[in-house]
N, C-alpha and C. Protein backbone atom coordinates (compact mmCIF):
# COMPACT_ATOMS: atom_id res chain seq x y z
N UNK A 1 -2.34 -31.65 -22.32
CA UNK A 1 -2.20 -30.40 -23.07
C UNK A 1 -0.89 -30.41 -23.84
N UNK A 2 -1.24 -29.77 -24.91
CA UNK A 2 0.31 -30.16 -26.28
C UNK A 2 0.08 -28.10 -26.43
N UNK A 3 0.69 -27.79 -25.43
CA UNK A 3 1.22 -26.07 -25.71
C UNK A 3 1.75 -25.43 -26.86
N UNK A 4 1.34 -24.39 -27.65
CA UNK A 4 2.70 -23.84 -28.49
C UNK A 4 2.30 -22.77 -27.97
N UNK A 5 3.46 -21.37 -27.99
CA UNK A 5 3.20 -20.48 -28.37
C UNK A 5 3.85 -19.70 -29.35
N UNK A 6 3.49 -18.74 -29.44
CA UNK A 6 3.31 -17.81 -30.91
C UNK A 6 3.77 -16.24 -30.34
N UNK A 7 4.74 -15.81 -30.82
CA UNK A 7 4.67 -14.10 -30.50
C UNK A 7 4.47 -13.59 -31.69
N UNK A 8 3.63 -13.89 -32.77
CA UNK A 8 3.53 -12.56 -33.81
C UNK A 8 1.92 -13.17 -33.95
N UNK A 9 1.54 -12.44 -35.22
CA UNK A 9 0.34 -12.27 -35.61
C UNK A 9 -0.36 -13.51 -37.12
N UNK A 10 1.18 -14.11 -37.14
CA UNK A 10 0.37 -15.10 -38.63
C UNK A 10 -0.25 -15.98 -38.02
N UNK A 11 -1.19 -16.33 -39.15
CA UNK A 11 -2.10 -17.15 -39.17
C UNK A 11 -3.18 -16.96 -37.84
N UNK A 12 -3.46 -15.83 -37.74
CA UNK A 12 -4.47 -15.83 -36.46
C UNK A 12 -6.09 -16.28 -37.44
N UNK A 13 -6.91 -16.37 -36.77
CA UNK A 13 -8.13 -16.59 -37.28
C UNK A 13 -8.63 -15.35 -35.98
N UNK A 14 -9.00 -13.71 -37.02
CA UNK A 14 -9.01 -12.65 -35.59
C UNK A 14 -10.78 -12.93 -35.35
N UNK A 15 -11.97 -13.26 -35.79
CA UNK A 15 -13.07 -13.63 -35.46
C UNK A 15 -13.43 -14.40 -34.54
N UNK A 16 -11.91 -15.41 -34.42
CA UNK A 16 -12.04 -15.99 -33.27
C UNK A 16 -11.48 -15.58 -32.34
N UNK A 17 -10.86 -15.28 -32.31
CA UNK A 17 -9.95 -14.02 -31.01
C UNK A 17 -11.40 -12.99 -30.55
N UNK A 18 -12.30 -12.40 -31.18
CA UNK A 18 -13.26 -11.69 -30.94
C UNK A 18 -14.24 -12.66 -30.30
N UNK A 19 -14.71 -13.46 -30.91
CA UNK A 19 -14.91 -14.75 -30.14
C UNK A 19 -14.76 -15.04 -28.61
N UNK A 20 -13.35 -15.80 -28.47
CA UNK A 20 -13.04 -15.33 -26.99
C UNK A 20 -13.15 -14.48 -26.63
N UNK A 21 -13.05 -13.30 -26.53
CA UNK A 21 -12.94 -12.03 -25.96
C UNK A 21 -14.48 -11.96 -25.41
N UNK A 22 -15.58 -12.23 -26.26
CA UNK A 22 -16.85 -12.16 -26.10
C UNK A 22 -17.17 -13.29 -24.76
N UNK A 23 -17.04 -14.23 -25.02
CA UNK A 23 -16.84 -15.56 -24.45
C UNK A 23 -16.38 -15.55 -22.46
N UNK A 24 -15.16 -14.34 -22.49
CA UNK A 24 -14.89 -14.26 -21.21
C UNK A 24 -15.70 -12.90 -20.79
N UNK A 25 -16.42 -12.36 -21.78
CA UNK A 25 -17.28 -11.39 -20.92
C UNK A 25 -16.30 -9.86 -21.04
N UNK A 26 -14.84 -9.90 -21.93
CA UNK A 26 -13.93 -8.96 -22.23
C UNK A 26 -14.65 -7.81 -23.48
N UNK A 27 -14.62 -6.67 -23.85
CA UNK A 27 -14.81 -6.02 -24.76
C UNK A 27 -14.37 -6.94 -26.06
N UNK A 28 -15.20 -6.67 -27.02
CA UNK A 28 -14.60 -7.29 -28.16
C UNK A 28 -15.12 -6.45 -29.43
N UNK A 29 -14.30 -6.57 -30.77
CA UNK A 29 -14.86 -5.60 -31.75
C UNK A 29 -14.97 -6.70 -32.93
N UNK A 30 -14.44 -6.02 -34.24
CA UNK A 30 -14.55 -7.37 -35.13
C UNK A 30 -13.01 -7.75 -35.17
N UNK A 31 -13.04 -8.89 -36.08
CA UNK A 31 -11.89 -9.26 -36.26
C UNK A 31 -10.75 -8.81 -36.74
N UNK A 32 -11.52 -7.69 -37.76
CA UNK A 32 -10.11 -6.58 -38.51
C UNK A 32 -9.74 -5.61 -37.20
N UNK A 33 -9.99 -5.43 -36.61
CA UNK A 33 -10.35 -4.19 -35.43
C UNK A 33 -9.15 -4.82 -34.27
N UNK A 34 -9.60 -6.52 -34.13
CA UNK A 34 -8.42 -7.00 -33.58
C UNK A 34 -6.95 -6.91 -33.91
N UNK A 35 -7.17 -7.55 -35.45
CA UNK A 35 -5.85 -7.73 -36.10
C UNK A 35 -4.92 -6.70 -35.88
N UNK A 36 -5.83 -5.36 -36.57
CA UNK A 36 -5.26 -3.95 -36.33
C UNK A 36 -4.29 -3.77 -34.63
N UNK A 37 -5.18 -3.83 -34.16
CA UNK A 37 -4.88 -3.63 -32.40
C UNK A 37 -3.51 -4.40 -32.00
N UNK A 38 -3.35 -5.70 -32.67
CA UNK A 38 -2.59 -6.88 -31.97
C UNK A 38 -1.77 -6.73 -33.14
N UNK A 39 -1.54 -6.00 -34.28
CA UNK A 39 -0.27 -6.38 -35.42
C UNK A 39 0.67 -4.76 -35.02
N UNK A 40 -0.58 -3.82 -34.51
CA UNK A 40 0.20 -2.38 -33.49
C UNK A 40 1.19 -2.60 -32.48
N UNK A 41 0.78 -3.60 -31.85
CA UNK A 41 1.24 -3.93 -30.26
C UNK A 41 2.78 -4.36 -30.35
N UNK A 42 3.08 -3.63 -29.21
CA UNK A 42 5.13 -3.97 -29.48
C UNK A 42 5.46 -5.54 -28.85
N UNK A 43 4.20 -6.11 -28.42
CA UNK A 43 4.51 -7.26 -27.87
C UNK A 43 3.23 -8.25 -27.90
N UNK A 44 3.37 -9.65 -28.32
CA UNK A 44 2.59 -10.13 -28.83
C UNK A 44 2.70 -11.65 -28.55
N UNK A 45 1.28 -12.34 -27.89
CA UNK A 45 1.39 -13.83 -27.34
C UNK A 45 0.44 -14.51 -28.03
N UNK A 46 0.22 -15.25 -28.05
CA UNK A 46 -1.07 -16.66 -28.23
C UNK A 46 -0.41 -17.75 -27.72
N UNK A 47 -1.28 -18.38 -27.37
CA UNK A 47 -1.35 -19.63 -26.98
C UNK A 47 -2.13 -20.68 -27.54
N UNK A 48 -1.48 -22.07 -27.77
CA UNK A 48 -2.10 -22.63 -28.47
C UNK A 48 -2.42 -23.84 -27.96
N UNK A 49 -3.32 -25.15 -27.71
CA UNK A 49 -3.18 -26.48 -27.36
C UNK A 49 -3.51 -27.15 -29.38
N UNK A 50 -2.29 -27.49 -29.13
CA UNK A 50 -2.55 -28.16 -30.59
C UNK A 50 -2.87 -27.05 -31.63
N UNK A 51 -3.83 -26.75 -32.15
CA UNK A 51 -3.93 -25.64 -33.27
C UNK A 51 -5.04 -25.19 -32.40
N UNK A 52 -5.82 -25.15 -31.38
CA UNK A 52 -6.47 -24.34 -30.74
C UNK A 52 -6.00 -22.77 -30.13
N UNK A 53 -6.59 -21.89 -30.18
CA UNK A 53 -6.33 -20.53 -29.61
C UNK A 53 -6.41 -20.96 -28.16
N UNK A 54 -6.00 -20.91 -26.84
CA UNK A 54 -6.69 -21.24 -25.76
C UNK A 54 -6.03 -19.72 -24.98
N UNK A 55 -5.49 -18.92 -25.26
CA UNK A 55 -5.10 -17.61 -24.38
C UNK A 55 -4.33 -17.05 -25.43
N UNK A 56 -4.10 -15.87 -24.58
CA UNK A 56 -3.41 -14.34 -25.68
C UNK A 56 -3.26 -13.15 -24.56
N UNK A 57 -2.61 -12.56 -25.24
CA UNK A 57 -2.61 -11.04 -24.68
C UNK A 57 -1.53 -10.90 -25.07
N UNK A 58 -1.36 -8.89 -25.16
CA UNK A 58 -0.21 -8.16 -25.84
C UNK A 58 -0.13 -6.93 -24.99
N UNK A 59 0.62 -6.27 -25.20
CA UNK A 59 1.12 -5.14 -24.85
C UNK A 59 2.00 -4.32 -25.85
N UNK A 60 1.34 -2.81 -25.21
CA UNK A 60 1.99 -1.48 -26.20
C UNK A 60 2.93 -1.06 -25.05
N UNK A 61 4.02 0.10 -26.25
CA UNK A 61 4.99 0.02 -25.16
C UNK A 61 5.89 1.33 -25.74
N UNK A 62 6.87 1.94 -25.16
CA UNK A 62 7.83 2.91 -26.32
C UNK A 62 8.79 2.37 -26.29
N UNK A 63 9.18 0.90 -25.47
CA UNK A 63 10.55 -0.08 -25.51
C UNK A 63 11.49 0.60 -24.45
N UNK A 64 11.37 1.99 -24.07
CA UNK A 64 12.38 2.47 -23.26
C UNK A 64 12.05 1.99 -22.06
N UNK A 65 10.67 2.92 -21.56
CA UNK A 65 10.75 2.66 -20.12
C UNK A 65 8.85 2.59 -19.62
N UNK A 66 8.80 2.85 -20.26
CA UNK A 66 6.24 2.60 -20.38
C UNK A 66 6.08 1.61 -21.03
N UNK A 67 4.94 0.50 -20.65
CA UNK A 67 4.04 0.01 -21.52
C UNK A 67 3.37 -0.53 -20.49
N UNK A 68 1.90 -1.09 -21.15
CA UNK A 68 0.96 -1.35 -20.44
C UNK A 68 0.55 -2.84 -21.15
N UNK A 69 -0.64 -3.51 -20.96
CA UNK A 69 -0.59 -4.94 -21.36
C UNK A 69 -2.10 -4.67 -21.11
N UNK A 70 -2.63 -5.60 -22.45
CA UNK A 70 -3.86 -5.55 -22.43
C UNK A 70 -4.12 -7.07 -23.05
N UNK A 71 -5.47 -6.99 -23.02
CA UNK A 71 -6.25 -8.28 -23.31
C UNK A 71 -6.14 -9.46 -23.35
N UNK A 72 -5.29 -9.67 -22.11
CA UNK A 72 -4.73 -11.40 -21.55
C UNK A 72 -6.34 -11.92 -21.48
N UNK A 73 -6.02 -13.31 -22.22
CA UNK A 73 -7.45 -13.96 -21.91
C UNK A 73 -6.86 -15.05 -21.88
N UNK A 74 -7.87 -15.94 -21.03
CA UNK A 74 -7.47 -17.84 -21.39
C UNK A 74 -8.94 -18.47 -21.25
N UNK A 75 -9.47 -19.12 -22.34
CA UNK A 75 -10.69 -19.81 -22.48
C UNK A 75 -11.25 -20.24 -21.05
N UNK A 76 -12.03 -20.02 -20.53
CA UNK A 76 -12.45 -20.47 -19.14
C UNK A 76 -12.36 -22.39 -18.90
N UNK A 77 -12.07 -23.28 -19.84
CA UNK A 77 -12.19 -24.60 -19.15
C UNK A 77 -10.27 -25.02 -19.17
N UNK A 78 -9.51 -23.72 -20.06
CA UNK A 78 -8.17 -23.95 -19.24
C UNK A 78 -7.76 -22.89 -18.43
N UNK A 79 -8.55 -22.18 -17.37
CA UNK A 79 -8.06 -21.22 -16.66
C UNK A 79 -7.81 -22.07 -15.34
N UNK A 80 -6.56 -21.51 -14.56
CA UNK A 80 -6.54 -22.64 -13.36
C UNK A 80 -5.40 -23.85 -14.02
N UNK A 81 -4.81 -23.13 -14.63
CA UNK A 81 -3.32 -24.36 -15.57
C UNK A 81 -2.37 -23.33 -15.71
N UNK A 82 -2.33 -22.46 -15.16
CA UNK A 82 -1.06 -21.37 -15.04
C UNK A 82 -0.86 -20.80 -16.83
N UNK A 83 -1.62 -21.09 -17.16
CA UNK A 83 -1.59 -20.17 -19.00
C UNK A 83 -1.61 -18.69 -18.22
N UNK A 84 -2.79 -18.33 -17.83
CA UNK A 84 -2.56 -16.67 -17.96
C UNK A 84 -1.22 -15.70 -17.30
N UNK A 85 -0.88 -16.72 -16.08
CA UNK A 85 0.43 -16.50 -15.54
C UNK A 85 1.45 -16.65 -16.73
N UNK A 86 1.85 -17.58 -17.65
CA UNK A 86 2.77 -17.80 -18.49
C UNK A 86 2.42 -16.82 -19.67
N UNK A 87 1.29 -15.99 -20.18
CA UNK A 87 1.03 -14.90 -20.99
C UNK A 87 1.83 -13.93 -20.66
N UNK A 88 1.61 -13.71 -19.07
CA UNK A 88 2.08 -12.16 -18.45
C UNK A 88 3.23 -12.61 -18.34
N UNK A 89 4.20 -13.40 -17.71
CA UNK A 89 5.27 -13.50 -17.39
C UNK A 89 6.45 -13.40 -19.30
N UNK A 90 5.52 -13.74 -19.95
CA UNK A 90 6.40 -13.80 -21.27
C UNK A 90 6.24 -12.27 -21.97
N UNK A 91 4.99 -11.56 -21.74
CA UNK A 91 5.22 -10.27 -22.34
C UNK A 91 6.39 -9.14 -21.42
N UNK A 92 5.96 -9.51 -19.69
CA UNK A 92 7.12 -8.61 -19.18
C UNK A 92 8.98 -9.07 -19.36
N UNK A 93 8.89 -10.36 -19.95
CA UNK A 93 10.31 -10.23 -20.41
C UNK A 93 10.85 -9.49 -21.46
N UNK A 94 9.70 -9.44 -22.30
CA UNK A 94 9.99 -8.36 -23.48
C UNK A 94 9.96 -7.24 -22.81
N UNK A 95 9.89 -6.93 -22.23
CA UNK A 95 9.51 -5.35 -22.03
C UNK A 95 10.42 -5.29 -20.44
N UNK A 96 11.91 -5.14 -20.10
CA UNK A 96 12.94 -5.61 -19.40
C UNK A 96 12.92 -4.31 -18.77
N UNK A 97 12.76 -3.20 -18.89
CA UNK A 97 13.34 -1.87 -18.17
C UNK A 97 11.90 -1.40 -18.33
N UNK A 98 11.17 -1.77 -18.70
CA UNK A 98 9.91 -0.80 -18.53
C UNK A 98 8.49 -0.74 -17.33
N UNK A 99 8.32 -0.01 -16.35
CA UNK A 99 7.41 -0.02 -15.54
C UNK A 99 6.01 -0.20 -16.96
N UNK A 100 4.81 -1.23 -15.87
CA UNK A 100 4.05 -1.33 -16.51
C UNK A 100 2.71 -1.60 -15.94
N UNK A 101 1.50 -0.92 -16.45
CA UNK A 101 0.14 -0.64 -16.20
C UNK A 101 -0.47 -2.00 -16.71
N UNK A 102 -0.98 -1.79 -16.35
CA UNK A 102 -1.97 -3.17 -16.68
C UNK A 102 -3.70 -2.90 -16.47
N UNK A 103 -4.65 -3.12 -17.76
CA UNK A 103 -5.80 -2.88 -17.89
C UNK A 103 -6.45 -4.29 -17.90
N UNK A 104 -7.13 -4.11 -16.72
CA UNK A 104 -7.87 -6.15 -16.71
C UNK A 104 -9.08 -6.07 -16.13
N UNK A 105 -9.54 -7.54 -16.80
CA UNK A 105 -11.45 -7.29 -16.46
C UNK A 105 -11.67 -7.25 -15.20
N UNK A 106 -12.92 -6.71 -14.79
CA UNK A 106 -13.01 -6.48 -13.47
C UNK A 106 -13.13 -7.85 -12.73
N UNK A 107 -13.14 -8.23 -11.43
CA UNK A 107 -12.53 -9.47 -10.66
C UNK A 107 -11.33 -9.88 -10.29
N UNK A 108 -10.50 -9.65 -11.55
CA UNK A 108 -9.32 -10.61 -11.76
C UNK A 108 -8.23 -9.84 -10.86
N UNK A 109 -8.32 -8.73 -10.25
CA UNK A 109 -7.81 -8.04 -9.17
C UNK A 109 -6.62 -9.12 -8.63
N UNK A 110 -7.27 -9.94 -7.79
CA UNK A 110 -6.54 -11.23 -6.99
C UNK A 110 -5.60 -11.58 -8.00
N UNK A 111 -5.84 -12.10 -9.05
CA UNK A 111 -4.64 -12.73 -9.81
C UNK A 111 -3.51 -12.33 -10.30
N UNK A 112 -4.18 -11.05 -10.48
CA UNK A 112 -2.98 -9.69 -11.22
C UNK A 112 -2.03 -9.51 -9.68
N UNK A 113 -2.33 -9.65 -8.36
CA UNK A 113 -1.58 -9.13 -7.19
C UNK A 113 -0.51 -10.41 -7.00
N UNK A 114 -0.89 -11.23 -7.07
CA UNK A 114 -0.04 -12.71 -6.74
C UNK A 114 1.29 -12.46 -8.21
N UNK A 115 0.64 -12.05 -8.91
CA UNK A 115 2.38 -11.50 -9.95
C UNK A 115 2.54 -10.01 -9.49
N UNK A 116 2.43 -9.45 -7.99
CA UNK A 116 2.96 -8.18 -7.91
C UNK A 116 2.82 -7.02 -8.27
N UNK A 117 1.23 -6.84 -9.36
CA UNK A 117 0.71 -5.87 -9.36
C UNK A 117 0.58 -5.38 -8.72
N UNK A 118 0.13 -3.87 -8.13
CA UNK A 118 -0.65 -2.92 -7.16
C UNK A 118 -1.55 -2.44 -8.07
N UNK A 119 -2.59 -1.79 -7.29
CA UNK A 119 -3.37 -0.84 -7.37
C UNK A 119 -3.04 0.59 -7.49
N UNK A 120 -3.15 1.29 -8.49
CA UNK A 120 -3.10 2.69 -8.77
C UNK A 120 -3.96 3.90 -8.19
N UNK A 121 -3.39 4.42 -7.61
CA UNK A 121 -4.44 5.64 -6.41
C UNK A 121 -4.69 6.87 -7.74
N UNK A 122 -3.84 6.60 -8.78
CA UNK A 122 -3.45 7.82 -9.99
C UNK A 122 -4.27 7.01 -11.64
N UNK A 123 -4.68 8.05 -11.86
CA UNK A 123 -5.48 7.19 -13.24
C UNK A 123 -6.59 7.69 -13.60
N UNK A 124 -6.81 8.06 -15.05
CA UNK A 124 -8.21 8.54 -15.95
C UNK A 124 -8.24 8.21 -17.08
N UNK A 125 -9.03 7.77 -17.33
CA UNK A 125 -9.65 7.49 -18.66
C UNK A 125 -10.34 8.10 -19.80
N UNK A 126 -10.22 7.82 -20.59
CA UNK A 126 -11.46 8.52 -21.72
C UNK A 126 -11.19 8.06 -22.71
N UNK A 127 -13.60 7.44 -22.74
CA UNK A 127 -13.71 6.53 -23.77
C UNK A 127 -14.59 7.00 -24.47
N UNK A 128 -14.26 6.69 -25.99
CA UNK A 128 -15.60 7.30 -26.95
C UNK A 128 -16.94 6.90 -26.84
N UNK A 129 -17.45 5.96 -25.92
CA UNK A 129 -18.50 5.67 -25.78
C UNK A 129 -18.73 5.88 -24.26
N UNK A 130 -19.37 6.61 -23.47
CA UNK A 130 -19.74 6.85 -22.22
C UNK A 130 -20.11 5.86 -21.92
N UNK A 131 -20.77 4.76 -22.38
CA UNK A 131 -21.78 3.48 -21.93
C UNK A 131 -20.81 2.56 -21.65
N UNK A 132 -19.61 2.74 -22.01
CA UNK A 132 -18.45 2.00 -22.11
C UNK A 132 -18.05 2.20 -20.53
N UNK A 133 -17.94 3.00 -20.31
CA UNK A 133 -17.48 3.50 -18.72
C UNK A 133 -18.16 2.73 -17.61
N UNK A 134 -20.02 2.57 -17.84
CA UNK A 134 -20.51 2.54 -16.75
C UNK A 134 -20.12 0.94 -16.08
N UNK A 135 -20.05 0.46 -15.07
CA UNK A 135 -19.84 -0.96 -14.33
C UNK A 135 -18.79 -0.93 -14.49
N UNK A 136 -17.59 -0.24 -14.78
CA UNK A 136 -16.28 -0.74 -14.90
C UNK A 136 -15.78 0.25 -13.80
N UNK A 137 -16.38 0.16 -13.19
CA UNK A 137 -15.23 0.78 -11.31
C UNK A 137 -14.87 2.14 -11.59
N UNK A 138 -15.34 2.75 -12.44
CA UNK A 138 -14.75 4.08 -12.51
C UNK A 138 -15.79 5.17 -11.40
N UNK A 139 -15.21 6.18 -10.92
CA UNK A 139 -15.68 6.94 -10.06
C UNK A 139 -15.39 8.63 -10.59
N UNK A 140 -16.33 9.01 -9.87
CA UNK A 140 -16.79 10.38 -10.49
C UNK A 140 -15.91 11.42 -10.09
């Protein structure tokens, strides 16, 4: 593996970012929808093997003391090579004083705890699509 990474937004190809996203079974929209989402975000990763996309994820934030981290992905035939660990560990350096939430696909529970996540007893949602809600662990 020949690694780069990337903290901004040039030269993404975002269709393929939607792509993956689809790929790991993550929500995905189109590619402008991405761009939008990930050129917003106060913090910003890719990963690359050679000019390949192989992981990502970003996080929003107010820089003081909140932000949360969303849509860490790593292509499933390099998951198990410490990429998604090196995603998260590089966005919480940006983000140095700030407690932070974390929104991740369902399973990945285990992986998020071994970097010291917990589980939140506190938390609600609301999504413009109700259908969006159902299978995703939410309770009534």
């Amino acid at each position: 593996m020949n690694l780069r990474f990337q903290h901004d937004c040039t030269n993404i190809d975002w269709e393929y970012v939607s792509e993956v996203l689809r790929t790991v079974g993550m929500a995905s929209h189109s590619g402008a929808i991405h761009h939008k989402a990930f050129g917003n975000s106060h913090t910003v990763l890719f990963v690359f093997d050679s000019d390949k996309i192989v992981g990502f994820g970003r996080a929003l934030s107010d820089g003081a003391y909140q932000a949360a981290i969303y849509d860490v992905v790593v292509l499933p035939e390099y998951q198990g090579k410490g990429i998604g660990r090196m995603i998260v560990n590089s966005i919480i350096k940006e983000l140095p004083q700030c407690n932070i939430i974390l929104y991740a696909a369902p399973g990945k529970d285990a992986f998020y705890k071994t970097m010291n996540f917990k589980r939140m007893k506190t938390g609600m949602a609301l999504f413009l699509d109700a259908d969006t809600m159902q299978g995703r662990g939410f309770v009534e």
